[in-house]
PDB file of N, CA and C in Angstrom:
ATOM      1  N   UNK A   1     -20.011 -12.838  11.005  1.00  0.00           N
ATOM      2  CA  UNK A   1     -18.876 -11.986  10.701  1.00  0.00           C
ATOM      3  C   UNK A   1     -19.381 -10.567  10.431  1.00  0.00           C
ATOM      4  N   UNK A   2     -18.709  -9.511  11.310  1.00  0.00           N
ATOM      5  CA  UNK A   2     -19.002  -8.119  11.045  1.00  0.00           C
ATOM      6  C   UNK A   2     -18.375  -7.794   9.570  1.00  0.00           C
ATOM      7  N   UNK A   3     -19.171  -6.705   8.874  1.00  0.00           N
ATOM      8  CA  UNK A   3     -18.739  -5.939   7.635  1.00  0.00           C
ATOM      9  C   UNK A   3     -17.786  -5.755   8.049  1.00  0.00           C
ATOM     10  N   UNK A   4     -16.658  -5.542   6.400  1.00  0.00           N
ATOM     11  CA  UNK A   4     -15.373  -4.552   6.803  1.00  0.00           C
ATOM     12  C   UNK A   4     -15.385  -3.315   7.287  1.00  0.00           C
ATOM     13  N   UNK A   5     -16.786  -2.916   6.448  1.00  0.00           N
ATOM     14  CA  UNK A   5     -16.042  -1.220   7.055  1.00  0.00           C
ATOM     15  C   UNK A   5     -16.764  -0.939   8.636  1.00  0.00           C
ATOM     16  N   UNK A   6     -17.713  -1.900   9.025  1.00  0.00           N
ATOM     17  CA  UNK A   6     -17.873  -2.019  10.147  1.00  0.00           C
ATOM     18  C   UNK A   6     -17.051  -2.017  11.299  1.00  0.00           C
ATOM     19  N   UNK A   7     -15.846  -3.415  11.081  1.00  0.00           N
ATOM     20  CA  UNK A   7     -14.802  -3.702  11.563  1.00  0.00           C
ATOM     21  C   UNK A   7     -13.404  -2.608  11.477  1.00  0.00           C
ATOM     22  N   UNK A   8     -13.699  -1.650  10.512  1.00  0.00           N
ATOM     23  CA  UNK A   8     -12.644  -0.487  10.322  1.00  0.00           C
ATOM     24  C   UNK A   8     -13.073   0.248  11.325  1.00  0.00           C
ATOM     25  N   UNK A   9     -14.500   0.649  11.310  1.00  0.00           N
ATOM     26  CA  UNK A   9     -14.674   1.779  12.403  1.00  0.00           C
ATOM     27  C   UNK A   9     -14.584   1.503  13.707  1.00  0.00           C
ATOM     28  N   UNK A  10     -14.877  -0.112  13.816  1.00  0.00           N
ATOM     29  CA  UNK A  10     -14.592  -0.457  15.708  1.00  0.00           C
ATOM     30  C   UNK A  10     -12.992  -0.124  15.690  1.00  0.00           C
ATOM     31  N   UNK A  11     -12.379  -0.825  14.523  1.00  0.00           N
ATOM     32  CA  UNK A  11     -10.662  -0.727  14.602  1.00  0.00           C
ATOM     33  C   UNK A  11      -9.470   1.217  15.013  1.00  0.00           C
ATOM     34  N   UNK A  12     -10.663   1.844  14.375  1.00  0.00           N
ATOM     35  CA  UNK A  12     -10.571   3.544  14.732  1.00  0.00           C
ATOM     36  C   UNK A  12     -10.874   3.529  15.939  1.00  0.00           C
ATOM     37  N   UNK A  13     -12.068   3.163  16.618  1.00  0.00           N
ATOM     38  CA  UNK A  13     -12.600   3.755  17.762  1.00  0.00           C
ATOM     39  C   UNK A  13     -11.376   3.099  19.268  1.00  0.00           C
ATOM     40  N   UNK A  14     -11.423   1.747  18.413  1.00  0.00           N
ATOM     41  CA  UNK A  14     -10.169   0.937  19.314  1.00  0.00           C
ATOM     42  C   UNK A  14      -9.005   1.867  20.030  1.00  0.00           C
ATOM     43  N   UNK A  15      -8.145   2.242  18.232  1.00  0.00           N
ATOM     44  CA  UNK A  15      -7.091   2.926  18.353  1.00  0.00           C
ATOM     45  C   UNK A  15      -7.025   4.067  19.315  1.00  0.00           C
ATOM     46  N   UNK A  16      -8.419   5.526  19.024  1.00  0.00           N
ATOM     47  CA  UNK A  16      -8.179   6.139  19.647  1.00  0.00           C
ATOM     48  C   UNK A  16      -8.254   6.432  21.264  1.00  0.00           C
ATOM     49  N   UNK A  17      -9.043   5.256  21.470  1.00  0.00           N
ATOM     50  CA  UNK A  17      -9.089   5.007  22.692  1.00  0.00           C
ATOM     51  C   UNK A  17      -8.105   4.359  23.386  1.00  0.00           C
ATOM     52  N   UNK A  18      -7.436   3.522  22.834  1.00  0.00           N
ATOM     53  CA  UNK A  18      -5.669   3.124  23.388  1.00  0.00           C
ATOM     54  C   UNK A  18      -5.013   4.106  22.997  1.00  0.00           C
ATOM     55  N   UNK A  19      -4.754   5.070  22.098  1.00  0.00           N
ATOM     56  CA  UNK A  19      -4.625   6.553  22.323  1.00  0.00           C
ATOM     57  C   UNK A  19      -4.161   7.634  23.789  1.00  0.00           C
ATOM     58  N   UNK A  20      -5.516   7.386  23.797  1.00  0.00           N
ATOM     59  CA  UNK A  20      -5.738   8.236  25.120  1.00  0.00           C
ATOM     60  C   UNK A  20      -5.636   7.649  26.480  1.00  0.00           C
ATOM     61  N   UNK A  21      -5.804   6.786  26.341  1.00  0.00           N
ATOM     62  CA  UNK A  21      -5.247   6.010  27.788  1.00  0.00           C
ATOM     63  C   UNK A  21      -3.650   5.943  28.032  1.00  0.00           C
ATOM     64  N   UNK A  22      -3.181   5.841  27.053  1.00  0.00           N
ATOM     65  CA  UNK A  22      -1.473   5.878  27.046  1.00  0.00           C
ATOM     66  C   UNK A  22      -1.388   7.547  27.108  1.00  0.00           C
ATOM     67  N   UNK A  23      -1.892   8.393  26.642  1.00  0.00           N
ATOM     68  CA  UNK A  23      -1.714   9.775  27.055  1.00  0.00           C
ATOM     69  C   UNK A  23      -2.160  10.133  28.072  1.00  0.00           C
ATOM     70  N   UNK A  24      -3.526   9.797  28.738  1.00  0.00           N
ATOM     71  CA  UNK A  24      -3.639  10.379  30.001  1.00  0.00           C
ATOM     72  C   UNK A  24      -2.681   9.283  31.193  1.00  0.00           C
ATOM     73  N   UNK A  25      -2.055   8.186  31.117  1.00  0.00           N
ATOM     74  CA  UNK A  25      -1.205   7.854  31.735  1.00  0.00           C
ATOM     75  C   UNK A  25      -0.090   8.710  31.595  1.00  0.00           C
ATOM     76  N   UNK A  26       0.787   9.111  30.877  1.00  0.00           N
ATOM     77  CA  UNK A  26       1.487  10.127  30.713  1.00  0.00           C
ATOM     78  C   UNK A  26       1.472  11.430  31.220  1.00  0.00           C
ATOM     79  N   UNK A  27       0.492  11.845  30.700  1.00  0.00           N
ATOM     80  CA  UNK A  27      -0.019  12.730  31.688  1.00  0.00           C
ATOM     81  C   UNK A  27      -0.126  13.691  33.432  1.00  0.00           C
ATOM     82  N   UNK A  28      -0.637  12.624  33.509  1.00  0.00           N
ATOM     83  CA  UNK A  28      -0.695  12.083  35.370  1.00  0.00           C
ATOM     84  C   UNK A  28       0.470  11.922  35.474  1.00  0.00           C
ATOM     85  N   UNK A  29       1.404  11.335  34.883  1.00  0.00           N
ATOM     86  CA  UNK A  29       2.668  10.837  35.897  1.00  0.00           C
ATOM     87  C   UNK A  29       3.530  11.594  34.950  1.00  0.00           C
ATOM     88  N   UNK A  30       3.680  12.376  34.163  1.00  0.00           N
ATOM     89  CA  UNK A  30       4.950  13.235  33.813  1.00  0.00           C
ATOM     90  C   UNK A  30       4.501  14.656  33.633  1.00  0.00           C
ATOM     91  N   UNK A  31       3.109  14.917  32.947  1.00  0.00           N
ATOM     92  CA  UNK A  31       3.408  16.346  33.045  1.00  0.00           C
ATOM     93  C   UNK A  31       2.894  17.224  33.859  1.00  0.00           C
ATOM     94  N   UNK A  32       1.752  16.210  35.067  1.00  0.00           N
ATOM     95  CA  UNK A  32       1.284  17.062  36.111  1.00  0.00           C
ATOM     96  C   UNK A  32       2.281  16.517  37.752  1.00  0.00           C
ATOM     97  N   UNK A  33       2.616  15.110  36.974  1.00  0.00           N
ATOM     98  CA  UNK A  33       3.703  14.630  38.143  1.00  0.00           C
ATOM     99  C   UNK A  33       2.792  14.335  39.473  1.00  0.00           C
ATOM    100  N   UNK A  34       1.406  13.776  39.563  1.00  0.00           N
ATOM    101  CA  UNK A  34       0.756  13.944  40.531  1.00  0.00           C
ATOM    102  C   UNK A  34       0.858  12.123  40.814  1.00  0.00           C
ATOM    103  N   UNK A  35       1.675  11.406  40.054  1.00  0.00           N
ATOM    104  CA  UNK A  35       1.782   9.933  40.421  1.00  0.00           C
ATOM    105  C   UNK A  35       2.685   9.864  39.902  1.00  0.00           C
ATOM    106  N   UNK A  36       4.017   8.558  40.209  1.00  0.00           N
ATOM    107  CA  UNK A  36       4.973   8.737  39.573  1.00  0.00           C
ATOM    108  C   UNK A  36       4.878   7.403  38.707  1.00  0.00           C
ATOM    109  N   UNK A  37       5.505   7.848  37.712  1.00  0.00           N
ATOM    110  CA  UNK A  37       5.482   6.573  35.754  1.00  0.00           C
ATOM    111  C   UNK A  37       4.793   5.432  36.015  1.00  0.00           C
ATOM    112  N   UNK A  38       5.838   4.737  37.559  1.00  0.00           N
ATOM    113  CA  UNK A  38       5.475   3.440  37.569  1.00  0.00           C
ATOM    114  C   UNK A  38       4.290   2.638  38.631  1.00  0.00           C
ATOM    115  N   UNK A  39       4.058   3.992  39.199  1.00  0.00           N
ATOM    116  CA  UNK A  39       2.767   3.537  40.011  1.00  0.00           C
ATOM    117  C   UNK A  39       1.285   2.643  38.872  1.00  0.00           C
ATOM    118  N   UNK A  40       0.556   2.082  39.900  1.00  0.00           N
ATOM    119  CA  UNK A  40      -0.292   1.075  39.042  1.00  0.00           C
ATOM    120  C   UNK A  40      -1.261   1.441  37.908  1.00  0.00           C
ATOM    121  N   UNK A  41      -1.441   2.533  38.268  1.00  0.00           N
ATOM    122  CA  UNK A  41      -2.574   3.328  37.600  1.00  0.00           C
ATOM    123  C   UNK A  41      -1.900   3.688  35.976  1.00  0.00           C
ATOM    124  N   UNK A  42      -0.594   4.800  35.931  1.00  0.00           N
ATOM    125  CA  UNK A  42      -0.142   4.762  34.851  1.00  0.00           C
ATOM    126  C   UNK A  42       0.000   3.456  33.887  1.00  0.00           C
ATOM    127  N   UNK A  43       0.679   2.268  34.575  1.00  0.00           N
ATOM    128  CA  UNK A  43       0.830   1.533  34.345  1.00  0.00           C
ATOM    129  C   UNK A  43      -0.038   1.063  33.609  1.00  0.00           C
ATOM    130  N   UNK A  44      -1.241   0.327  33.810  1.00  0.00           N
ATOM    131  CA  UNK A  44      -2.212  -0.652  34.086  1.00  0.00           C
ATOM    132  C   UNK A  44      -3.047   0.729  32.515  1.00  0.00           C
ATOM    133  N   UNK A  45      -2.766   1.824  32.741  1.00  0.00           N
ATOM    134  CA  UNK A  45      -3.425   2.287  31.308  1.00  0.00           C
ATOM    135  C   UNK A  45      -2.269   2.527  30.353  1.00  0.00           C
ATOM    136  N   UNK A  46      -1.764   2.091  30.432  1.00  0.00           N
ATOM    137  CA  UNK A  46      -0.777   2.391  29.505  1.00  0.00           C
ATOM    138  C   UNK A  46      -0.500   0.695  28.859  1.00  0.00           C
ATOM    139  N   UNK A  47      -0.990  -0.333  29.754  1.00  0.00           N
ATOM    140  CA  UNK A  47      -0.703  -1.800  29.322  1.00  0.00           C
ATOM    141  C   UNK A  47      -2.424  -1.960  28.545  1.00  0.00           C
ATOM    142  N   UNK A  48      -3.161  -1.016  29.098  1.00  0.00           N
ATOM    143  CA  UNK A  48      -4.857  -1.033  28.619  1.00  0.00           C
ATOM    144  C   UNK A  48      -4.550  -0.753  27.220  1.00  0.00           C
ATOM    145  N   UNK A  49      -4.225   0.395  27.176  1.00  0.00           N
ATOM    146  CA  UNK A  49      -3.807   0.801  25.852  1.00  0.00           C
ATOM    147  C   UNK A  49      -3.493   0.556  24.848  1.00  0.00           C
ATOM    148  N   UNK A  50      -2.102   0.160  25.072  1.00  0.00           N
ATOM    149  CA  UNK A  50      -1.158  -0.922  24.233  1.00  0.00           C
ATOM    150  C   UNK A  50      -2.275  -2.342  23.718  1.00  0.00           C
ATOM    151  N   UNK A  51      -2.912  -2.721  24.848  1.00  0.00           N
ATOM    152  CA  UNK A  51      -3.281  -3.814  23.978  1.00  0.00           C
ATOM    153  C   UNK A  51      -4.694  -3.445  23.231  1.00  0.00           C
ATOM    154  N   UNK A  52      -5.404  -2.495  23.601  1.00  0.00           N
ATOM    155  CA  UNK A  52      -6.652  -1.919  22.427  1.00  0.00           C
ATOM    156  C   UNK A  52      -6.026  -1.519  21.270  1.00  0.00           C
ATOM    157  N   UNK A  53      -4.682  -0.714  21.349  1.00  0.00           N
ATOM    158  CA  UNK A  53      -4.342  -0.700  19.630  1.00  0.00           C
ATOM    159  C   UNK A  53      -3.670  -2.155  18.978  1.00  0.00           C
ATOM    160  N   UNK A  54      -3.360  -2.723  20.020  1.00  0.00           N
ATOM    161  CA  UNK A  54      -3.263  -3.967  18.887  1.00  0.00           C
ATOM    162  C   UNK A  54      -4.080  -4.931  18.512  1.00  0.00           C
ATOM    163  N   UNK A  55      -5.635  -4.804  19.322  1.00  0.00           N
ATOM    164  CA  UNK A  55      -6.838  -5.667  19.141  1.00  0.00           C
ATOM    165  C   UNK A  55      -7.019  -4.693  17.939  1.00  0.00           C
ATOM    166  N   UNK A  56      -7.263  -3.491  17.543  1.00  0.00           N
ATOM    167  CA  UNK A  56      -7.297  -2.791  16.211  1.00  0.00           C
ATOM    168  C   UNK A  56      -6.785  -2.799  15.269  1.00  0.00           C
ATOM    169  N   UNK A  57      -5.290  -2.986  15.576  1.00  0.00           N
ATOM    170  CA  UNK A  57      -4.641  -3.470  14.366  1.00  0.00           C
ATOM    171  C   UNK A  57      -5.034  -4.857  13.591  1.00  0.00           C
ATOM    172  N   UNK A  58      -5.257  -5.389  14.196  1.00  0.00           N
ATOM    173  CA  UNK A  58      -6.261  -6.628  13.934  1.00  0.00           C
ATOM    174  C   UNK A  58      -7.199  -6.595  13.535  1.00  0.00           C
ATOM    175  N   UNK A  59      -8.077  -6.006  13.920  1.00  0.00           N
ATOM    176  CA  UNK A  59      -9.283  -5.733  13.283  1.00  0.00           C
ATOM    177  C   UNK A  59      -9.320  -4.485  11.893  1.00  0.00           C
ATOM    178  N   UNK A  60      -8.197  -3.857  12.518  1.00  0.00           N
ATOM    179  CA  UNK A  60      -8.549  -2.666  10.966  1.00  0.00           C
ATOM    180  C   UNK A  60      -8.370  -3.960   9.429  1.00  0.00           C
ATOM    181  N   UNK A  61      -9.106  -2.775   8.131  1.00  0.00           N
ATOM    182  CA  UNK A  61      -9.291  -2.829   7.240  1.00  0.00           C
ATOM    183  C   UNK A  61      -8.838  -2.366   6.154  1.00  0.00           C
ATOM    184  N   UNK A  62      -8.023  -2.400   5.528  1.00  0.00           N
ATOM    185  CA  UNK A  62      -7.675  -1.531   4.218  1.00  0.00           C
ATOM    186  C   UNK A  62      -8.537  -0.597   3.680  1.00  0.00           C
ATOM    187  N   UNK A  63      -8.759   0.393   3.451  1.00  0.00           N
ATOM    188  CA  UNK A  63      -9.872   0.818   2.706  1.00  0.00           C
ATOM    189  C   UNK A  63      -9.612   0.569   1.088  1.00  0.00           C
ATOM    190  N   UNK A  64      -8.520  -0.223   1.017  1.00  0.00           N
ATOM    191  CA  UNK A  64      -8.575  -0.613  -0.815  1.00  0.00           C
ATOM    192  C   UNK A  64      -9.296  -1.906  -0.492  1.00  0.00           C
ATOM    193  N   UNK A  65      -9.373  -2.563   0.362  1.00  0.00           N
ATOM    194  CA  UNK A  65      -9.866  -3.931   0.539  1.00  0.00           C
ATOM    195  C   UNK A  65     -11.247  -4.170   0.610  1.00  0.00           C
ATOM    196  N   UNK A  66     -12.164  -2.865   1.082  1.00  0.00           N
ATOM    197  CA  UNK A  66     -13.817  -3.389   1.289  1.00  0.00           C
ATOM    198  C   UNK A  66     -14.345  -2.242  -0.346  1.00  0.00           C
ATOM    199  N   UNK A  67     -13.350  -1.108  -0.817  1.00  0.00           N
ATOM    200  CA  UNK A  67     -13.775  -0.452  -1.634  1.00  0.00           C
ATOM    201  C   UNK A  67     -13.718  -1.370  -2.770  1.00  0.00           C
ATOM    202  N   UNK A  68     -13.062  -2.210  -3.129  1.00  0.00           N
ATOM    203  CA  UNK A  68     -12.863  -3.346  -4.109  1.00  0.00           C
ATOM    204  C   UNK A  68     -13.775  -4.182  -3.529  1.00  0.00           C
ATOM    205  N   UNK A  69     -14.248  -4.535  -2.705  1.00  0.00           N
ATOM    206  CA  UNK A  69     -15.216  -5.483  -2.939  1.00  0.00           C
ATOM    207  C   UNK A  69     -16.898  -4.811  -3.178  1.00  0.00           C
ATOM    208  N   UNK A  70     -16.332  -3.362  -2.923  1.00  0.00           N
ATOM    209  CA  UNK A  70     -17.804  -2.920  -3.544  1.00  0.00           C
ATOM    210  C   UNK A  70     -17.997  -2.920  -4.932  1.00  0.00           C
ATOM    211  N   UNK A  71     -16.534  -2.019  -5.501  1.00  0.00           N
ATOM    212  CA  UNK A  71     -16.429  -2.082  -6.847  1.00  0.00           C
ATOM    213  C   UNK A  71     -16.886  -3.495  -7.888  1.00  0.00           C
ATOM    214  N   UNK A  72     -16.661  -4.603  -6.480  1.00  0.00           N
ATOM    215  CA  UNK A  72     -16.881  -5.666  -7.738  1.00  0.00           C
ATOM    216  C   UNK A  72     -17.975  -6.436  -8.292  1.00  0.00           C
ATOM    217  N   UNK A  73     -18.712  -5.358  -7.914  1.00  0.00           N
ATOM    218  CA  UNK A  73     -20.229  -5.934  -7.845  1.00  0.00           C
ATOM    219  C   UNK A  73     -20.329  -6.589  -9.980  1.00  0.00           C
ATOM    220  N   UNK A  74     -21.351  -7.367  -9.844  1.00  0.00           N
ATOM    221  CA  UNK A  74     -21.311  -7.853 -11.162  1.00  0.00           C
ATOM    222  C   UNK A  74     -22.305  -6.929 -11.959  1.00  0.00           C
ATOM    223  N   UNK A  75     -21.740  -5.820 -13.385  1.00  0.00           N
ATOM    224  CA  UNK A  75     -21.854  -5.158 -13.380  1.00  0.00           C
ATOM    225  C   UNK A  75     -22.822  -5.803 -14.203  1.00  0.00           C
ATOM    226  N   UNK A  76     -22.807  -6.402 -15.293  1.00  0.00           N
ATOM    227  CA  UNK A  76     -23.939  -7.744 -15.781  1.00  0.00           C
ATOM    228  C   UNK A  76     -25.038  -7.364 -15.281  1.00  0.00           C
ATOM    229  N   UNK A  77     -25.220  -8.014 -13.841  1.00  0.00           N
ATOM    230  CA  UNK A  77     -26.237  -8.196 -13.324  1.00  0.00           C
ATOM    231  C   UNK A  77     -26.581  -6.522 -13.089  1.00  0.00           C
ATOM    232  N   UNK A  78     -26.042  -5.662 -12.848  1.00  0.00           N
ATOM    233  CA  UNK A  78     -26.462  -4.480 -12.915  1.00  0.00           C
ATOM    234  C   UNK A  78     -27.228  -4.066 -13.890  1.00  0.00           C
ATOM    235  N   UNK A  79     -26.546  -4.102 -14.876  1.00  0.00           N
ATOM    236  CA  UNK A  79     -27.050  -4.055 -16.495  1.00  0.00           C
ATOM    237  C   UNK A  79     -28.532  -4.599 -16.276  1.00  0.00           C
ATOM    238  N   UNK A  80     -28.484  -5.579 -16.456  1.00  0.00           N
ATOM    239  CA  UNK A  80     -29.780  -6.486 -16.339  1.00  0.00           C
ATOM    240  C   UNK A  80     -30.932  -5.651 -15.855  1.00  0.00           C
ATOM    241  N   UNK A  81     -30.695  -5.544 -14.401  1.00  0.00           N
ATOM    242  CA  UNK A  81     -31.532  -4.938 -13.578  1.00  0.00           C
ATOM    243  C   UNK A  81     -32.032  -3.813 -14.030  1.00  0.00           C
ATOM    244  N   UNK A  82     -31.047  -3.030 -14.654  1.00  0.00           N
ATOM    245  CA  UNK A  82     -31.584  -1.633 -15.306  1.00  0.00           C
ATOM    246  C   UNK A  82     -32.503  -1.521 -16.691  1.00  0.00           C
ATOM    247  N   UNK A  83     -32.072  -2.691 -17.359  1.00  0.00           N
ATOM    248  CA  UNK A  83     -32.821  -2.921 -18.473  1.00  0.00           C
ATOM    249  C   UNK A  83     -34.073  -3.690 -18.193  1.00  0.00           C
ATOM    250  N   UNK A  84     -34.410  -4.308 -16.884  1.00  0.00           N
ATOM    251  CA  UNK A  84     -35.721  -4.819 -16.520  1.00  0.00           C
ATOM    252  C   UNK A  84     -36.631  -3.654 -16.036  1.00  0.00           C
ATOM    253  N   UNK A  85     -35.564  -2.555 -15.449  1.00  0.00           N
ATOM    254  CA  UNK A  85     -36.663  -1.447 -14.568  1.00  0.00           C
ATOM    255  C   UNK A  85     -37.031  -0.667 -15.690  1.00  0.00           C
ATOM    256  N   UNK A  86     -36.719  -0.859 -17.231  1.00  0.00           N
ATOM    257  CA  UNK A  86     -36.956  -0.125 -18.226  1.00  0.00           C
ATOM    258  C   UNK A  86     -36.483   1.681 -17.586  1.00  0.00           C
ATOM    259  N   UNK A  87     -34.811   1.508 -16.923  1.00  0.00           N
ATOM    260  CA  UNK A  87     -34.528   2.783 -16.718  1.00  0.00           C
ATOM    261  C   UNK A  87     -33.752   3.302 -18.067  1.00  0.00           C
ATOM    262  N   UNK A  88     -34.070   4.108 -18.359  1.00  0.00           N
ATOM    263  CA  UNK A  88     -32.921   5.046 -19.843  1.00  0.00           C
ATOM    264  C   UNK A  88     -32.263   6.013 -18.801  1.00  0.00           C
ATOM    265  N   UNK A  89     -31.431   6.556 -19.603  1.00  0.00           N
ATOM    266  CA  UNK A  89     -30.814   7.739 -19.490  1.00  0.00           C
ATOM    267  C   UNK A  89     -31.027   8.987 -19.298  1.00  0.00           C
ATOM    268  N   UNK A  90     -31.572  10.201 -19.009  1.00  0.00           N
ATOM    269  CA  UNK A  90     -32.477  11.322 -18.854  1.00  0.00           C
ATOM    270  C   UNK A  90     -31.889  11.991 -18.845  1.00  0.00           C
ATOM    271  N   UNK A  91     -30.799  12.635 -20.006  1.00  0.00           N
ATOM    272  CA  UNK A  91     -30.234  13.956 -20.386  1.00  0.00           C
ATOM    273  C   UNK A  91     -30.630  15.089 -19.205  1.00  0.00           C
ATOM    274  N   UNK A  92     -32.016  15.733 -19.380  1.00  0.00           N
ATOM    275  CA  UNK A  92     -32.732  16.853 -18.763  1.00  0.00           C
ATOM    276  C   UNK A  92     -32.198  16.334 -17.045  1.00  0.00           C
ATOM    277  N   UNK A  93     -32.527  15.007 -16.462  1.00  0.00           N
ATOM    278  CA  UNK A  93     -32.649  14.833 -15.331  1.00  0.00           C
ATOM    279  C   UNK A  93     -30.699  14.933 -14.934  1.00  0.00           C
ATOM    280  N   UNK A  94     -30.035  14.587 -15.641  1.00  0.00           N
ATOM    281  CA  UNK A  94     -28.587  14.737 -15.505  1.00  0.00           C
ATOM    282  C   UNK A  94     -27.969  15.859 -14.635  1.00  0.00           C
ATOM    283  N   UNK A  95     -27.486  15.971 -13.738  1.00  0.00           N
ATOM    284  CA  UNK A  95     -26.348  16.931 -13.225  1.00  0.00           C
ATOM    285  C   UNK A  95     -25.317  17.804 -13.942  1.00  0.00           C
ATOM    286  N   UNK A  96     -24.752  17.164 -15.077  1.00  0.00           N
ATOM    287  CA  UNK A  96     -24.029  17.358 -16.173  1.00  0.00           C
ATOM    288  C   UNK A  96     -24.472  18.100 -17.075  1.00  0.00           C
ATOM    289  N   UNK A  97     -23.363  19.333 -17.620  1.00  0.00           N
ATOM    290  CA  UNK A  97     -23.583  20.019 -18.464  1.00  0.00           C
ATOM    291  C   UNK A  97     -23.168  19.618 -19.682  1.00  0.00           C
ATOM    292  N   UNK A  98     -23.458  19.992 -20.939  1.00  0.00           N
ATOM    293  CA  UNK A  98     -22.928  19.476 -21.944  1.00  0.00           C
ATOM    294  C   UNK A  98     -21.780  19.418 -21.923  1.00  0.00           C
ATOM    295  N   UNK A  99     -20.724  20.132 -21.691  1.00  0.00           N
ATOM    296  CA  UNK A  99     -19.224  19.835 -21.727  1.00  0.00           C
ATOM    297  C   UNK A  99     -18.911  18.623 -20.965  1.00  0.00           C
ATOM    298  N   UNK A 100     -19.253  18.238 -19.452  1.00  0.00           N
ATOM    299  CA  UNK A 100     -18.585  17.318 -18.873  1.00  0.00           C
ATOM    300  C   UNK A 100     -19.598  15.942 -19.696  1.00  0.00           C
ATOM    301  N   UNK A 101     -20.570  15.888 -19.970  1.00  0.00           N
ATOM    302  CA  UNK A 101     -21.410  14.800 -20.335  1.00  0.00           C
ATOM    303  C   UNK A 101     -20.318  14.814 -21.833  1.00  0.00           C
ATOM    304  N   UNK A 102     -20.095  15.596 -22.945  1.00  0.00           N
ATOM    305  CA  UNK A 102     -18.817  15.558 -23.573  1.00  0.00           C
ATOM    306  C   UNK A 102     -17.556  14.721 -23.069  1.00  0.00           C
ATOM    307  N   UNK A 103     -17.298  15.414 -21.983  1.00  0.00           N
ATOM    308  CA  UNK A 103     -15.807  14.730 -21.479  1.00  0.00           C
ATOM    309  C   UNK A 103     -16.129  12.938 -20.727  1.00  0.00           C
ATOM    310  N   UNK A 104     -17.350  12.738 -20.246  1.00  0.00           N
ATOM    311  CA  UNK A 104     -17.966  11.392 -19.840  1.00  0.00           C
ATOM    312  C   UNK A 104     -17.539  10.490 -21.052  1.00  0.00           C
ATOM    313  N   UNK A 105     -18.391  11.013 -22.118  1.00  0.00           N
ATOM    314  CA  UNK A 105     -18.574   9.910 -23.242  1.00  0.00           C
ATOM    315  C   UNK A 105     -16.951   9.762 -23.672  1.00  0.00           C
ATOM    316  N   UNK A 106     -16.091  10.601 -23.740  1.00  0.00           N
ATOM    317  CA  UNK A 106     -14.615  10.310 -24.434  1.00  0.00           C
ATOM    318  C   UNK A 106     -14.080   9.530 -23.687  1.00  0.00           C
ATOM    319  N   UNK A 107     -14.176   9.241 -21.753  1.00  0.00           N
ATOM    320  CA  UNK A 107     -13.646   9.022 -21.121  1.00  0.00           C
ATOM    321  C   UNK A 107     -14.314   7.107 -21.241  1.00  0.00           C
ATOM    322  N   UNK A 108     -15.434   7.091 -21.288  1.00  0.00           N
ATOM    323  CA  UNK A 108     -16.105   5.998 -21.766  1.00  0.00           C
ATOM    324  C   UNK A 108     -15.410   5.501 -22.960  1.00  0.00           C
ATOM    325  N   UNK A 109     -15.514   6.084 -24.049  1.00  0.00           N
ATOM    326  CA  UNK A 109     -15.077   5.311 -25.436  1.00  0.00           C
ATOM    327  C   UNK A 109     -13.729   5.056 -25.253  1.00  0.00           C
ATOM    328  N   UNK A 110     -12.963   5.819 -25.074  1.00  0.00           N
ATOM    329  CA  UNK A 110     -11.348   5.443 -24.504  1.00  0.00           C
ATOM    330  C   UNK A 110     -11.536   3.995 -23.930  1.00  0.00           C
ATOM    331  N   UNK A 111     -11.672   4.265 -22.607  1.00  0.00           N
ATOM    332  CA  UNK A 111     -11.884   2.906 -21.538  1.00  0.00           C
ATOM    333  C   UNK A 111     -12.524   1.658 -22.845  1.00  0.00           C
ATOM    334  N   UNK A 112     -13.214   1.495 -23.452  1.00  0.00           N
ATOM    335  CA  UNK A 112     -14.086   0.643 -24.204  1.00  0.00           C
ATOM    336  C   UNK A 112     -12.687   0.136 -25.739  1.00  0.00           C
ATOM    337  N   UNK A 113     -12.125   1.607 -25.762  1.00  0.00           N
ATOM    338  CA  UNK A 113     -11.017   0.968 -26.729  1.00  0.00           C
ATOM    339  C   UNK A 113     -10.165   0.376 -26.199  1.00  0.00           C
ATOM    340  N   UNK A 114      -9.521   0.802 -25.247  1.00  0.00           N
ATOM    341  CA  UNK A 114      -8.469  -0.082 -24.148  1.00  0.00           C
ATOM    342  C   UNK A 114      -8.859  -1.265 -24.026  1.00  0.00           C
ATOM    343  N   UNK A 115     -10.117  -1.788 -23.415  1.00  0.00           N
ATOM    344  CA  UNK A 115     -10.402  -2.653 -23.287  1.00  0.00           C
ATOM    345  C   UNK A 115     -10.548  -3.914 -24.256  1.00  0.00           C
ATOM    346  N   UNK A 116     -11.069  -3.610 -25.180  1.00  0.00           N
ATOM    347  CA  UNK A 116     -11.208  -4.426 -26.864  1.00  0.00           C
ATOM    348  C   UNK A 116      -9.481  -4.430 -27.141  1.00  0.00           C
ATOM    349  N   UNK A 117      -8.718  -3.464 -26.944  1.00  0.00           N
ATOM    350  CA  UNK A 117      -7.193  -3.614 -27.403  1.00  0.00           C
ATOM    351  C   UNK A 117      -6.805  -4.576 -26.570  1.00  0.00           C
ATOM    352  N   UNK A 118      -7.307  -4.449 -25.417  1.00  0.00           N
ATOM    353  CA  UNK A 118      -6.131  -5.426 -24.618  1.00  0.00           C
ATOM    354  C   UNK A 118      -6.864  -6.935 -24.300  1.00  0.00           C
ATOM    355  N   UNK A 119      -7.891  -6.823 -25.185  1.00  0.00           N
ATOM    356  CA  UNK A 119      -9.163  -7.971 -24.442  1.00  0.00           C
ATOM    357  C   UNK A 119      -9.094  -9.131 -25.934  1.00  0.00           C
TER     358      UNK A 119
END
């Protein structure tokens, strides 16, 4: 079984390519008029078409659907891992200035009271 977001991007590449086959059928036979609608060619890409976006629709992915299964990694075992690599925290090495590393920790303790309230 392919990844989701694997299967999202064949499901894009699908679409826009049944896309364009239904437009350049169009094309050709209405706005350069050099074949007319129902000759085979329009046709036959325009039935190409139709059915690559619905092999995509099939295959697409939610992007709430593979981002939640990243999110759900077991954060435990994360924990763990970090406390085996003996990693700390490194203020200096941080991106964060004191104000947002400020606004981090409130946004943390909040979340941590919510949680104990509703837990």
């Amino acid at each position: 079984m392919i990844p989701k977001r694997l299967a999202s991007t064949i499901a894009t590449g699908l679409w826009v390519a049944g896309a364009l086959l239904i437009g350049n059928a169009l094309h050709v036979s209405v706005v350069t008029g050099q074949v007319p609608l129902t000759a085979p060619a329009p046709v036959f890409y325009t039935i190409g078409g139709i059915a690559l976006i619905l092999i995509s629709q099939n295959l697409d992915v939610h992007p709430s659907e593979y981002l939640d299964y990243l999110e759900s990694g077991d954060e435990e075992e994360e924990a763990a891992e970090q406390e085996q690599s003996g990693a700390e925290f490194d203020e200096a090495a941080s991106p964060l200035d004191e104000e947002a590393m400020a606004n981090l920790e409130a946004r943390e303790r909040e979340r941590e009271r919510r949680e104990s309230k509703d837990g």
